[in-house]
PDB file of N, CA and C in Angstrom:
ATOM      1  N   UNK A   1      14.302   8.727 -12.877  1.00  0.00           N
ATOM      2  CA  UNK A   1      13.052   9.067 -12.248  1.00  0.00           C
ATOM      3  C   UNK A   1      12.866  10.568 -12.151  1.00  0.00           C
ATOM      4  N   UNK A   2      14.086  11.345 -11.904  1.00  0.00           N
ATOM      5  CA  UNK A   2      13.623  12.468 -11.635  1.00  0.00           C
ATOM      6  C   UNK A   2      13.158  12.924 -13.011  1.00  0.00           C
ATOM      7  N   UNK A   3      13.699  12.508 -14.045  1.00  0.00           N
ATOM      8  CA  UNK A   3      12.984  13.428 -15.263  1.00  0.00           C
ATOM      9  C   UNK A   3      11.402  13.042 -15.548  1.00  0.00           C
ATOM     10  N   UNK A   4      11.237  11.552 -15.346  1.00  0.00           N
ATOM     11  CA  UNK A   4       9.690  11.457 -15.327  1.00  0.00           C
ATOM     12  C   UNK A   4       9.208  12.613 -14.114  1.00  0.00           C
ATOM     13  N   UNK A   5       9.455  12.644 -13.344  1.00  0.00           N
ATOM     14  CA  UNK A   5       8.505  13.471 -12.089  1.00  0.00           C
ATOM     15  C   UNK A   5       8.839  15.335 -12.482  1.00  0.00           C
ATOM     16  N   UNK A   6       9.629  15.027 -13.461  1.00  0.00           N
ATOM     17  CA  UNK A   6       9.052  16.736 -14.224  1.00  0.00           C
ATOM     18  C   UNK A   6       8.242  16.731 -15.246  1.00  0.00           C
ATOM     19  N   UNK A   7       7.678  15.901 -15.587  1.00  0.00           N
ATOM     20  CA  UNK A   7       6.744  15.856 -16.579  1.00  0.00           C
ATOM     21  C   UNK A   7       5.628  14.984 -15.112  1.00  0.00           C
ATOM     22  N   UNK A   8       5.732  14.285 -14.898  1.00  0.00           N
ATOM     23  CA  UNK A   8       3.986  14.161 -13.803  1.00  0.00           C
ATOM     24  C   UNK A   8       4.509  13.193 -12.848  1.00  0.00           C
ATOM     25  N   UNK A   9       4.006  13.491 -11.558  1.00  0.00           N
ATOM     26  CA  UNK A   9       3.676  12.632 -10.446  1.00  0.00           C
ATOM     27  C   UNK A   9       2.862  12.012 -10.154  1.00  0.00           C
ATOM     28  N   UNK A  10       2.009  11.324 -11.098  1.00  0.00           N
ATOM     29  CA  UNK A  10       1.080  10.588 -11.011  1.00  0.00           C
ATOM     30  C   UNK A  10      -0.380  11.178 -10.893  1.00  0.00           C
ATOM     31  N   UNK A  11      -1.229  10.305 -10.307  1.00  0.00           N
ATOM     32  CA  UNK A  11      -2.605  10.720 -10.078  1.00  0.00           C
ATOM     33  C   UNK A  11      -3.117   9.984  -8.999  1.00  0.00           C
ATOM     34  N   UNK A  12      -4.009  10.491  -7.561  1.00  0.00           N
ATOM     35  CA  UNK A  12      -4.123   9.767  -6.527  1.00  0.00           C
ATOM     36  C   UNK A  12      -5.231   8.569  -7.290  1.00  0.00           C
ATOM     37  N   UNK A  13      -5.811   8.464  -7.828  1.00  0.00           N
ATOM     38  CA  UNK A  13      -6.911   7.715  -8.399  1.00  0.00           C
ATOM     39  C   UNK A  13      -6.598   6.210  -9.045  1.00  0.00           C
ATOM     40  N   UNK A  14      -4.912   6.472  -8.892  1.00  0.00           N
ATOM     41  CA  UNK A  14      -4.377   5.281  -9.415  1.00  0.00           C
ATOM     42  C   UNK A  14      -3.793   4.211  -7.839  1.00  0.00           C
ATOM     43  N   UNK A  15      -4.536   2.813  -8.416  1.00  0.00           N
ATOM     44  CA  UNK A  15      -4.262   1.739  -7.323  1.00  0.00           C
ATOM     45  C   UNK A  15      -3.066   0.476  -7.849  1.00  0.00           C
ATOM     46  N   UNK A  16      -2.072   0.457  -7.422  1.00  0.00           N
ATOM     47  CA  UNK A  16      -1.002  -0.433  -7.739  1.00  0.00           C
ATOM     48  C   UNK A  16      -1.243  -1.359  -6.920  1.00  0.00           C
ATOM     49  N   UNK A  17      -1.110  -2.808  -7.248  1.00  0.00           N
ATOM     50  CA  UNK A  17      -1.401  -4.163  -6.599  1.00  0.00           C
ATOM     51  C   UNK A  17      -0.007  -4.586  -6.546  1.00  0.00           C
ATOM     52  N   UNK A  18      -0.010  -4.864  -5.202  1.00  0.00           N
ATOM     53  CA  UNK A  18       1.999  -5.379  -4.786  1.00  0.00           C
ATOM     54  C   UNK A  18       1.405  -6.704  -4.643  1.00  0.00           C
ATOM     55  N   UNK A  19       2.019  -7.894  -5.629  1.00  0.00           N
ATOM     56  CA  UNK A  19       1.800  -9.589  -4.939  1.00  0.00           C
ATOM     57  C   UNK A  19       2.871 -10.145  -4.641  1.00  0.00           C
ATOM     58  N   UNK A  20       3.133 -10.428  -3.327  1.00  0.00           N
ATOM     59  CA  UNK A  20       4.327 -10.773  -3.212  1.00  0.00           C
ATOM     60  C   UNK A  20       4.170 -11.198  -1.626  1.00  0.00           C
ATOM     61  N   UNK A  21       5.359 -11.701  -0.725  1.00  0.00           N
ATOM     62  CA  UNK A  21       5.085 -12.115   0.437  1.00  0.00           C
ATOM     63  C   UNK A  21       4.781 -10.612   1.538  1.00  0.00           C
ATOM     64  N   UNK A  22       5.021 -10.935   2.575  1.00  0.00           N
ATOM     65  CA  UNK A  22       4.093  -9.723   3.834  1.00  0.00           C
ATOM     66  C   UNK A  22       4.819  -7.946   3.296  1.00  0.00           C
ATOM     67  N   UNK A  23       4.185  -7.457   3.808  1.00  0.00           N
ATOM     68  CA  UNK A  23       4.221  -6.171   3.765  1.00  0.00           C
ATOM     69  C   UNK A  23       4.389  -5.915   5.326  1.00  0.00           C
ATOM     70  N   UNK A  24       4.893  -4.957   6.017  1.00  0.00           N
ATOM     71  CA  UNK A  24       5.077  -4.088   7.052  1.00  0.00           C
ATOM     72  C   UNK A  24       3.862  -2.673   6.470  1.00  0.00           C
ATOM     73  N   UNK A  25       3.162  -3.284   7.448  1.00  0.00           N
ATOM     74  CA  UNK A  25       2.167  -2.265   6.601  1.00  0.00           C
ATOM     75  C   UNK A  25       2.324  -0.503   7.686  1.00  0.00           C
ATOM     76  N   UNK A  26       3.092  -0.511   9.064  1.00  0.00           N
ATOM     77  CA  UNK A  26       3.364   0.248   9.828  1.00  0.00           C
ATOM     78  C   UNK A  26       4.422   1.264   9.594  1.00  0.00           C
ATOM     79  N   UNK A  27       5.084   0.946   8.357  1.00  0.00           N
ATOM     80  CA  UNK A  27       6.361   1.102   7.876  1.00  0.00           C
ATOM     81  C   UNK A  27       5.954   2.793   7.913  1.00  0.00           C
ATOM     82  N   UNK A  28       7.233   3.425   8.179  1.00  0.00           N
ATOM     83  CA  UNK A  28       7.048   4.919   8.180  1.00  0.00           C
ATOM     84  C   UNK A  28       7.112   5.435   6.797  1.00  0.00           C
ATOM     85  N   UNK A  29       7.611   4.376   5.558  1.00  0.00           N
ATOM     86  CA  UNK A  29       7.834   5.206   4.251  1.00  0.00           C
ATOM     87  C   UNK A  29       6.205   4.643   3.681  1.00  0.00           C
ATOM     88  N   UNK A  30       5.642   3.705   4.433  1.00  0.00           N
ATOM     89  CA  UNK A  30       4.556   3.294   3.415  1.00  0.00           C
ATOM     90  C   UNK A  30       3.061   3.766   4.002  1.00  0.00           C
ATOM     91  N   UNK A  31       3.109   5.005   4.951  1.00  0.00           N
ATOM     92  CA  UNK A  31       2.152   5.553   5.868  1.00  0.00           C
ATOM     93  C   UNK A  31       0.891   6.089   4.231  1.00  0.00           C
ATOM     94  N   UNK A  32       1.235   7.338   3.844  1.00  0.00           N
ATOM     95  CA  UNK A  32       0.578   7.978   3.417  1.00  0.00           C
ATOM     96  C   UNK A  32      -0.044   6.838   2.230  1.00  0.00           C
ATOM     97  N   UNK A  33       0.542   5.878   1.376  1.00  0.00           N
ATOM     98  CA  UNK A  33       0.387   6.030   0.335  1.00  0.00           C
ATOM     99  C   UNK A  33      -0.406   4.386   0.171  1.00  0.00           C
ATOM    100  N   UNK A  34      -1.514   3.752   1.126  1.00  0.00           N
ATOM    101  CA  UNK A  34      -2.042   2.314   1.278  1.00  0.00           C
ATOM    102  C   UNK A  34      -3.366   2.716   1.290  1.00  0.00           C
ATOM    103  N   UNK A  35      -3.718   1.792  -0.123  1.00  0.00           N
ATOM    104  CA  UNK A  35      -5.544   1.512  -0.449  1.00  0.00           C
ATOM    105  C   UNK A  35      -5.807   1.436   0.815  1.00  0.00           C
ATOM    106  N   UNK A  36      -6.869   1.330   0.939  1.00  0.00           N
ATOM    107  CA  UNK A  36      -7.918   1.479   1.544  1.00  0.00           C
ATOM    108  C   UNK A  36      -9.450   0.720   1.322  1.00  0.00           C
ATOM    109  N   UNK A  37      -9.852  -0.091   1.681  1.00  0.00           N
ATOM    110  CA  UNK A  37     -11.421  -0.841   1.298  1.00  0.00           C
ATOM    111  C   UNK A  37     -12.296  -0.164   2.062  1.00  0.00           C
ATOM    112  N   UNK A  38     -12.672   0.887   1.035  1.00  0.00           N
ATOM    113  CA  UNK A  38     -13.468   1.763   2.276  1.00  0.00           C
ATOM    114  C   UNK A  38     -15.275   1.211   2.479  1.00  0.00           C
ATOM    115  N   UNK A  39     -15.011  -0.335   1.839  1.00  0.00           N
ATOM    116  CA  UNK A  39     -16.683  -0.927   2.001  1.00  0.00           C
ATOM    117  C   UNK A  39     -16.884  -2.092   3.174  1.00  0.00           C
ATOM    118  N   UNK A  40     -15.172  -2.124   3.821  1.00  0.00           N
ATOM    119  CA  UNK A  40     -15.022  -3.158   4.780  1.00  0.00           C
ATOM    120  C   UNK A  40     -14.626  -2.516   5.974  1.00  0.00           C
ATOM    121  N   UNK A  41     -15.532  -2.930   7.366  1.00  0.00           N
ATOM    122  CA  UNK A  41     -15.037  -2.295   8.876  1.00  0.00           C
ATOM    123  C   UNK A  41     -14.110  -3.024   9.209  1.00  0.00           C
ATOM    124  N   UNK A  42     -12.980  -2.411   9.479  1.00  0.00           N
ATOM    125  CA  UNK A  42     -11.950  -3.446  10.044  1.00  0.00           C
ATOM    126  C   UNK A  42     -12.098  -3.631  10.931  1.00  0.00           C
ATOM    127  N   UNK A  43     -11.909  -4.936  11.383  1.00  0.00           N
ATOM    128  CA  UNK A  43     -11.788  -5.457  12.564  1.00  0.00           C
ATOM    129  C   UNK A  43     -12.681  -6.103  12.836  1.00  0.00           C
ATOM    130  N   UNK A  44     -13.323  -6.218  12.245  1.00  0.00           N
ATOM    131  CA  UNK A  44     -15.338  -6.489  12.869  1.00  0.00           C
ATOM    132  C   UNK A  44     -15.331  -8.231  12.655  1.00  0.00           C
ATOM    133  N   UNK A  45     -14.459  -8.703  12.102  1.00  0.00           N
ATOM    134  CA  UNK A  45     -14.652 -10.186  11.587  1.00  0.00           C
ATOM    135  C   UNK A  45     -15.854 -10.689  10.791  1.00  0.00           C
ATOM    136  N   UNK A  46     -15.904  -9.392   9.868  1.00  0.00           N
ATOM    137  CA  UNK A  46     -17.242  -9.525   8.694  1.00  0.00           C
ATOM    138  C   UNK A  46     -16.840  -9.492   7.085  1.00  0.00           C
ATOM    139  N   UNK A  47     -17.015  -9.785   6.378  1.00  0.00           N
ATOM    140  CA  UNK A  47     -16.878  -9.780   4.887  1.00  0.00           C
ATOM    141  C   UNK A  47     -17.572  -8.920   4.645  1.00  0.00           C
ATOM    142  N   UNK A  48     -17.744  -7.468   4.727  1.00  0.00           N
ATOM    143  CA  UNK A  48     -18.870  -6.352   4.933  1.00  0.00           C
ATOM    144  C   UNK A  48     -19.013  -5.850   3.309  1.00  0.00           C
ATOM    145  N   UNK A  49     -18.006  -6.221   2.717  1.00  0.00           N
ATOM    146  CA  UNK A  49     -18.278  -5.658   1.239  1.00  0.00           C
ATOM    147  C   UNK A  49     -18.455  -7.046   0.342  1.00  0.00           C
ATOM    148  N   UNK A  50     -18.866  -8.276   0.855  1.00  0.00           N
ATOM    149  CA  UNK A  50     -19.164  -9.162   0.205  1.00  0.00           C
ATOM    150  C   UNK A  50     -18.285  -9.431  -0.684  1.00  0.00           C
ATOM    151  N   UNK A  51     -17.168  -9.403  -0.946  1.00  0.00           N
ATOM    152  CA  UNK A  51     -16.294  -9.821  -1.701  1.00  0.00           C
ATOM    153  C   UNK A  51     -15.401 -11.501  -1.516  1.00  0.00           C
ATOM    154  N   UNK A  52     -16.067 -12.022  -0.439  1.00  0.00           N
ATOM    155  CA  UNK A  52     -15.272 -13.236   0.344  1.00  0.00           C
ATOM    156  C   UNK A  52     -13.868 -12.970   0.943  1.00  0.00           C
ATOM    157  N   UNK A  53     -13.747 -12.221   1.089  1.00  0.00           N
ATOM    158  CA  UNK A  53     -12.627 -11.765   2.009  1.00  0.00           C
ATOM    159  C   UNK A  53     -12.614 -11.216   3.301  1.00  0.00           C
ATOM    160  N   UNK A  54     -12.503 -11.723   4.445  1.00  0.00           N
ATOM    161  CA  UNK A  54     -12.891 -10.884   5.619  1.00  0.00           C
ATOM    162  C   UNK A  54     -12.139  -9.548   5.907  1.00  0.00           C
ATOM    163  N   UNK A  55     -12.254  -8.352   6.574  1.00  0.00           N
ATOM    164  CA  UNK A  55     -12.124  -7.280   7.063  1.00  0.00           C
ATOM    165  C   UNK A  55     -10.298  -7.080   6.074  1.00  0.00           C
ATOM    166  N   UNK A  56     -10.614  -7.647   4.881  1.00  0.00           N
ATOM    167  CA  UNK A  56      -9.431  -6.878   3.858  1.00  0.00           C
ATOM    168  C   UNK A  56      -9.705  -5.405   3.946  1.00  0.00           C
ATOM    169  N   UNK A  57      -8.995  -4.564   4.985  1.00  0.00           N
ATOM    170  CA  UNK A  57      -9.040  -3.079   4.751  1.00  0.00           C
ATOM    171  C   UNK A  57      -8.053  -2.452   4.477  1.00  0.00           C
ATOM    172  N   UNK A  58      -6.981  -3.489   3.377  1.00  0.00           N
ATOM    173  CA  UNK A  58      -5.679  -2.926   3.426  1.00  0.00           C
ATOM    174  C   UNK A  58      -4.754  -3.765   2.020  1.00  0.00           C
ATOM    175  N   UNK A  59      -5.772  -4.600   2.082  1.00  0.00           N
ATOM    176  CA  UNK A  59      -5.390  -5.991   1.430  1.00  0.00           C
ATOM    177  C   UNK A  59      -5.620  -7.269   1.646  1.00  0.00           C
ATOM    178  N   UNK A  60      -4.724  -8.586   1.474  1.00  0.00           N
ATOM    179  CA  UNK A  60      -5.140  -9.777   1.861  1.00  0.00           C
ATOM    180  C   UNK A  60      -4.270 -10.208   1.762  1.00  0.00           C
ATOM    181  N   UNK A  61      -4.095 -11.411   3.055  1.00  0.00           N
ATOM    182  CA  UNK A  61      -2.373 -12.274   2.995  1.00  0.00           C
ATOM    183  C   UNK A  61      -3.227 -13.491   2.238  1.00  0.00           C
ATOM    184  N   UNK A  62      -3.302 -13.970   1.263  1.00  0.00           N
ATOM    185  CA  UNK A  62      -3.435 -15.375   0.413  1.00  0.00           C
ATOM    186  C   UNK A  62      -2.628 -16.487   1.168  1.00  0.00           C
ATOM    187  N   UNK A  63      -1.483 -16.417   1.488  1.00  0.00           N
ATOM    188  CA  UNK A  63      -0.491 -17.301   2.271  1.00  0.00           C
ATOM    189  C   UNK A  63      -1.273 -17.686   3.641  1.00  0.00           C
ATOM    190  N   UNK A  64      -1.935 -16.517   4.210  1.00  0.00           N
ATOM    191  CA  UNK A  64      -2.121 -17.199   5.556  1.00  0.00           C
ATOM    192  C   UNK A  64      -3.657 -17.103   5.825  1.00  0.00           C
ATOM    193  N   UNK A  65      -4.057 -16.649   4.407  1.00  0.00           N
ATOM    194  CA  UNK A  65      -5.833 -16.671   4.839  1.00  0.00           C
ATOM    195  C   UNK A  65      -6.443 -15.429   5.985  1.00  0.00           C
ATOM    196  N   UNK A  66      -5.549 -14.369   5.523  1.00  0.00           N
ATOM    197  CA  UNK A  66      -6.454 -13.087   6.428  1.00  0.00           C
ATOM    198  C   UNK A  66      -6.269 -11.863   6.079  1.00  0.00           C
ATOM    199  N   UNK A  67      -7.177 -11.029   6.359  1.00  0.00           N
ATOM    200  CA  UNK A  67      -6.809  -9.412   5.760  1.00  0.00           C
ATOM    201  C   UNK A  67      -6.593  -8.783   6.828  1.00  0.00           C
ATOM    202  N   UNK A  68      -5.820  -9.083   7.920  1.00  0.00           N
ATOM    203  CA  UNK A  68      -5.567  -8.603   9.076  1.00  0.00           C
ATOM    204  C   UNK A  68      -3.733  -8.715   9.547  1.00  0.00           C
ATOM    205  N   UNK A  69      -3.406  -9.787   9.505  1.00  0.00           N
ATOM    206  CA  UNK A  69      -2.076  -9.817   9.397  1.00  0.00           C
ATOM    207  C   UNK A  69      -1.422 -10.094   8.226  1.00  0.00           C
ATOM    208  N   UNK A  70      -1.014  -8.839   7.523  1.00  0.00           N
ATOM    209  CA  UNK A  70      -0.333  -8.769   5.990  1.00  0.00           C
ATOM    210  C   UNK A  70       1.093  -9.063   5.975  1.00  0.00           C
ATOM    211  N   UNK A  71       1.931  -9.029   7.568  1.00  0.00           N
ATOM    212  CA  UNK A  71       3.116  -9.112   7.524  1.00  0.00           C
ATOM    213  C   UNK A  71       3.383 -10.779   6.719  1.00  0.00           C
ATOM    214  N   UNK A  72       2.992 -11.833   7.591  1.00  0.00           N
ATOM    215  CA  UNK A  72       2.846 -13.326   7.023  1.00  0.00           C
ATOM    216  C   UNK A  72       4.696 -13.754   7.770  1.00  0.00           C
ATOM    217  N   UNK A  73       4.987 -14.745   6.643  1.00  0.00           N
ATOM    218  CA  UNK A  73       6.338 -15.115   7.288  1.00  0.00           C
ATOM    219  C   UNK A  73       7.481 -14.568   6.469  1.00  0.00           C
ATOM    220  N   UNK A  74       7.237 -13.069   5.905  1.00  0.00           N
ATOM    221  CA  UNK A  74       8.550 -12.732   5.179  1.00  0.00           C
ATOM    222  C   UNK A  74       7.966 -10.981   5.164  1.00  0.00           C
ATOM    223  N   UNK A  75       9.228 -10.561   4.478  1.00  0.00           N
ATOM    224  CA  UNK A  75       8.795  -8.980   4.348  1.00  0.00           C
ATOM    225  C   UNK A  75       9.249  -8.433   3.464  1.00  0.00           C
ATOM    226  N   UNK A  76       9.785  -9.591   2.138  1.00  0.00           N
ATOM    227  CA  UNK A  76       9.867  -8.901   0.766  1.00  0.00           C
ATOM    228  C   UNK A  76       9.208  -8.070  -0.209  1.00  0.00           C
ATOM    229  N   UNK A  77       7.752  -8.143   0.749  1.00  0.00           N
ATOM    230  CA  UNK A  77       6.814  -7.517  -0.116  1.00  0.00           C
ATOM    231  C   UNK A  77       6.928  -5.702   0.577  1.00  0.00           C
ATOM    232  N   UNK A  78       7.620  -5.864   1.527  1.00  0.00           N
ATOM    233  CA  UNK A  78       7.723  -4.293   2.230  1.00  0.00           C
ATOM    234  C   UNK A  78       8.722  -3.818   1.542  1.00  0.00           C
ATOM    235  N   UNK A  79       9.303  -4.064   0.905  1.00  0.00           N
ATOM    236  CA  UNK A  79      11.203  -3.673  -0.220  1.00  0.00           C
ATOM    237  C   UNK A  79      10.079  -3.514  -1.096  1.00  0.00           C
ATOM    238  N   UNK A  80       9.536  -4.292  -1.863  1.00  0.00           N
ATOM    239  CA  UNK A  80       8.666  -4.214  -3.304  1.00  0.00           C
ATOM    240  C   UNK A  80       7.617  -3.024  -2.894  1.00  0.00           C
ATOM    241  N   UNK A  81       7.101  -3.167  -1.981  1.00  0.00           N
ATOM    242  CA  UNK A  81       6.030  -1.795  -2.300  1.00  0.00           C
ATOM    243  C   UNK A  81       6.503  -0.873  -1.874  1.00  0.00           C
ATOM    244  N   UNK A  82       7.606  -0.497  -0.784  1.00  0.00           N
ATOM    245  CA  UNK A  82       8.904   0.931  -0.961  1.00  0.00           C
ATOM    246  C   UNK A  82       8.838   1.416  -2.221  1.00  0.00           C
ATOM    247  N   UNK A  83       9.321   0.375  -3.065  1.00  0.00           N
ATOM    248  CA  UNK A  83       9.933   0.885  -4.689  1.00  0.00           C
ATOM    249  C   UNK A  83       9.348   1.103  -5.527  1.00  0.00           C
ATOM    250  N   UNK A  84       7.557   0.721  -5.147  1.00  0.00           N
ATOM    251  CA  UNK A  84       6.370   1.205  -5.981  1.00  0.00           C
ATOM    252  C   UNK A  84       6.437   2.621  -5.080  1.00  0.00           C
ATOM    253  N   UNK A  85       5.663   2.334  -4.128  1.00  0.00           N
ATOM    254  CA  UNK A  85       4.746   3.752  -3.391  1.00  0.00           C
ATOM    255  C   UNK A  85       5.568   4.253  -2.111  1.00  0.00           C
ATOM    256  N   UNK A  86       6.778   4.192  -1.762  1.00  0.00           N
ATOM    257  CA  UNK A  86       6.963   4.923  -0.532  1.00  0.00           C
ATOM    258  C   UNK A  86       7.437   6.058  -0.371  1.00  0.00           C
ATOM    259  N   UNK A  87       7.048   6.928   0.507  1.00  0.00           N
ATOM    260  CA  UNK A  87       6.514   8.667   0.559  1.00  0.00           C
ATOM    261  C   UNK A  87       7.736   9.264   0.225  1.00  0.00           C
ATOM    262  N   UNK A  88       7.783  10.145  -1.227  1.00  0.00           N
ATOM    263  CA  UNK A  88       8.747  10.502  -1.274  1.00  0.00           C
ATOM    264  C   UNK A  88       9.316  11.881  -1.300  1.00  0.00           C
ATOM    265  N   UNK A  89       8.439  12.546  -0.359  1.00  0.00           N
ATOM    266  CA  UNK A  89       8.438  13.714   0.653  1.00  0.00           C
ATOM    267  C   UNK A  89       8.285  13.654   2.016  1.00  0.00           C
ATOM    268  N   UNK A  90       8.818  12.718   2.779  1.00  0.00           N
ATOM    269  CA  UNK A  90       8.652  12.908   4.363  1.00  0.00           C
ATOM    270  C   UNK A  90       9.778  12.676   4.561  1.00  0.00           C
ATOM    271  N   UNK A  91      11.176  12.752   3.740  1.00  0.00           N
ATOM    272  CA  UNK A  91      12.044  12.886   4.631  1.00  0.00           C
ATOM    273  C   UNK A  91      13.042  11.550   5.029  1.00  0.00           C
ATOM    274  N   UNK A  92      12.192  10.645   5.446  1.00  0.00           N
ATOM    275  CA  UNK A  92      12.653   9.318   5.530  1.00  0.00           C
ATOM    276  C   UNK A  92      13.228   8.280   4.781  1.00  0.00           C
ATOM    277  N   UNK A  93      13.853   7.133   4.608  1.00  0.00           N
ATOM    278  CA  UNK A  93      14.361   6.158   3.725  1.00  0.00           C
ATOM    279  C   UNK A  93      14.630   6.864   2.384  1.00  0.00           C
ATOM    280  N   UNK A  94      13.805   6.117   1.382  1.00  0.00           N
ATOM    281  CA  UNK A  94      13.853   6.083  -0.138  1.00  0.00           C
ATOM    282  C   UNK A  94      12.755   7.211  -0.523  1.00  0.00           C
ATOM    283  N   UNK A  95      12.593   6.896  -1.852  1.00  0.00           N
ATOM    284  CA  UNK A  95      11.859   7.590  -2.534  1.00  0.00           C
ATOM    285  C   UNK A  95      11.097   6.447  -3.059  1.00  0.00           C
ATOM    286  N   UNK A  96       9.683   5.955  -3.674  1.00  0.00           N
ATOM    287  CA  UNK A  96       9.188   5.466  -4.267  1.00  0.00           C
ATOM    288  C   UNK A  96       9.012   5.884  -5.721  1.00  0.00           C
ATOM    289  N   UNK A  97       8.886   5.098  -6.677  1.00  0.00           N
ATOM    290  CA  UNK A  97       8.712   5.303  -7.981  1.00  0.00           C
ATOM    291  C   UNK A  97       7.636   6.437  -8.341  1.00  0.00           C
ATOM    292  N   UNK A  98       6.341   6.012  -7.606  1.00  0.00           N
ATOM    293  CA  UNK A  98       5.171   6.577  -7.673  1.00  0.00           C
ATOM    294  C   UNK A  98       4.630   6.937  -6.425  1.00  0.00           C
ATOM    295  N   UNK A  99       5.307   7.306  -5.417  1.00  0.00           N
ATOM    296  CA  UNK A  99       5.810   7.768  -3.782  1.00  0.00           C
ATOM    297  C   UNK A  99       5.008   8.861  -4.080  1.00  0.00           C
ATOM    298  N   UNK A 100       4.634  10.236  -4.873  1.00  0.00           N
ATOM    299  CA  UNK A 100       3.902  11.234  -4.492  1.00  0.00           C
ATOM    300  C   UNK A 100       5.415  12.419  -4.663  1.00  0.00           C
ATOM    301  N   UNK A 101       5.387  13.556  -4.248  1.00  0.00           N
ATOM    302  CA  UNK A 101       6.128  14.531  -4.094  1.00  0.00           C
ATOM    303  C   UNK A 101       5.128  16.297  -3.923  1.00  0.00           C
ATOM    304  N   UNK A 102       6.186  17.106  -4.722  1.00  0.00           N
ATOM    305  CA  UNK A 102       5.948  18.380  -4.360  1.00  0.00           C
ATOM    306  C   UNK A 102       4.957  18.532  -3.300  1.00  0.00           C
ATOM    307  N   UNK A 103       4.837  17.864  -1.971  1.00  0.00           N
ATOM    308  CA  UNK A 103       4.156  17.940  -1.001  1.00  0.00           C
ATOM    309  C   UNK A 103       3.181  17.638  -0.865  1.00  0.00           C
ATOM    310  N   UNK A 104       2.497  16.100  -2.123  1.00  0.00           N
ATOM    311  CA  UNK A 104       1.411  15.607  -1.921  1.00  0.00           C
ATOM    312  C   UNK A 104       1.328  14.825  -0.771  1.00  0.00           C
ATOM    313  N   UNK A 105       0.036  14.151  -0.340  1.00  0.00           N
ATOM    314  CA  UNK A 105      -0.211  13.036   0.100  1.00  0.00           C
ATOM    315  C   UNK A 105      -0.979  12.289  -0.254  1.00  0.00           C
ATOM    316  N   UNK A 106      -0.595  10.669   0.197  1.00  0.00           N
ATOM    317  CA  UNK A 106      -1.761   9.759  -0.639  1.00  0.00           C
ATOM    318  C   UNK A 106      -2.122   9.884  -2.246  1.00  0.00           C
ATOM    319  N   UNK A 107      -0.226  10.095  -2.899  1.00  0.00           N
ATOM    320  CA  UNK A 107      -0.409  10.908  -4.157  1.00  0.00           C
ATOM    321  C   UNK A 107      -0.744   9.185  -5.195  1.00  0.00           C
ATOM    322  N   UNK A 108      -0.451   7.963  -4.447  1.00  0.00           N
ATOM    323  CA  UNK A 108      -0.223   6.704  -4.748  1.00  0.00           C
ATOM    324  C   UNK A 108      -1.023   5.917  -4.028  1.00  0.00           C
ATOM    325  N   UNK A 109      -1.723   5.044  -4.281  1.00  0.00           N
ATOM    326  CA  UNK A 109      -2.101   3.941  -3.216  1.00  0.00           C
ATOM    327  C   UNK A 109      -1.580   2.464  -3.530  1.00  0.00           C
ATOM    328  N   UNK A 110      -1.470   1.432  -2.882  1.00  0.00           N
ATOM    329  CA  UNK A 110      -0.848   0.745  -3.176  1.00  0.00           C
ATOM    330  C   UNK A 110      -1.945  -0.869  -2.531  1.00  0.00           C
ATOM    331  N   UNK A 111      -2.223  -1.562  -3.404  1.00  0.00           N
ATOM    332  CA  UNK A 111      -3.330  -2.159  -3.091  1.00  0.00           C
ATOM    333  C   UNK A 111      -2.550  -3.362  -3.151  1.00  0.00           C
ATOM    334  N   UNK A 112      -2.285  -3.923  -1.038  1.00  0.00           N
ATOM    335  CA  UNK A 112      -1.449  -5.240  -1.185  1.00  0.00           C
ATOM    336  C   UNK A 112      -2.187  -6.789  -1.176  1.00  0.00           C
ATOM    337  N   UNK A 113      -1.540  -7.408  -2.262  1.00  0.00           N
ATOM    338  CA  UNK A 113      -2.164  -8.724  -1.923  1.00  0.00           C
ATOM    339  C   UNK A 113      -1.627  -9.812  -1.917  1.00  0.00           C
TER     340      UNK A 113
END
């Protein structure tokens, strides 16, 4: 990895889709680097971007039918999107593949579903 990240660290414009069971979406390595549905109010209990998904502002648990609690009944999907996108300049845990560096942020997003 480190020799890819001397030739490029990616591009924020790029969205990686983690499918897999819950995510810890609070996680301190996975702060900076989580899509965003910036056409849905969270919380509001509305499908605001018409997509049939309610208040997905982060993603969608398929398993339990909500875009509000992504954890679900497992947290393999929080190991799997570490090893895609988790921040790999703050210091903490790991490094992510596509984690960001030389002091970006939000250099990755990571679009869970």
């Amino acid at each position: 990895m480190e020799a890819a990240w001397g030739v490029t660290k990616g591009k924020s414009n790029v969205v990686v889709a983690v499918v897999d069971t819950g995510v810890q979406m609070d996680h301190p390595d996975l702060q900076r680097n989580q899509w965003v549905n910036k056409g849905e109010i969270c919380g509001n209990g509305v499908d605001d971007d018409g997509n049939g998904y309610v208040d997905d502002c982060r993603g969608y648990n398929f398993g339990d039918n909500t875009g509000i609690e992504l954890m679900g009944q497992d947290s393999h999907g929080t190991h799997c999107a570490g090893i895609v996108a988790a921040d790999s300049d703050n210091n903490v845990g790991v490094a992510g593949v596509a984690g960001g560096g030389g002091g970006q942020t939000g250099a990755r997003q990571m679009h869970l579903t």
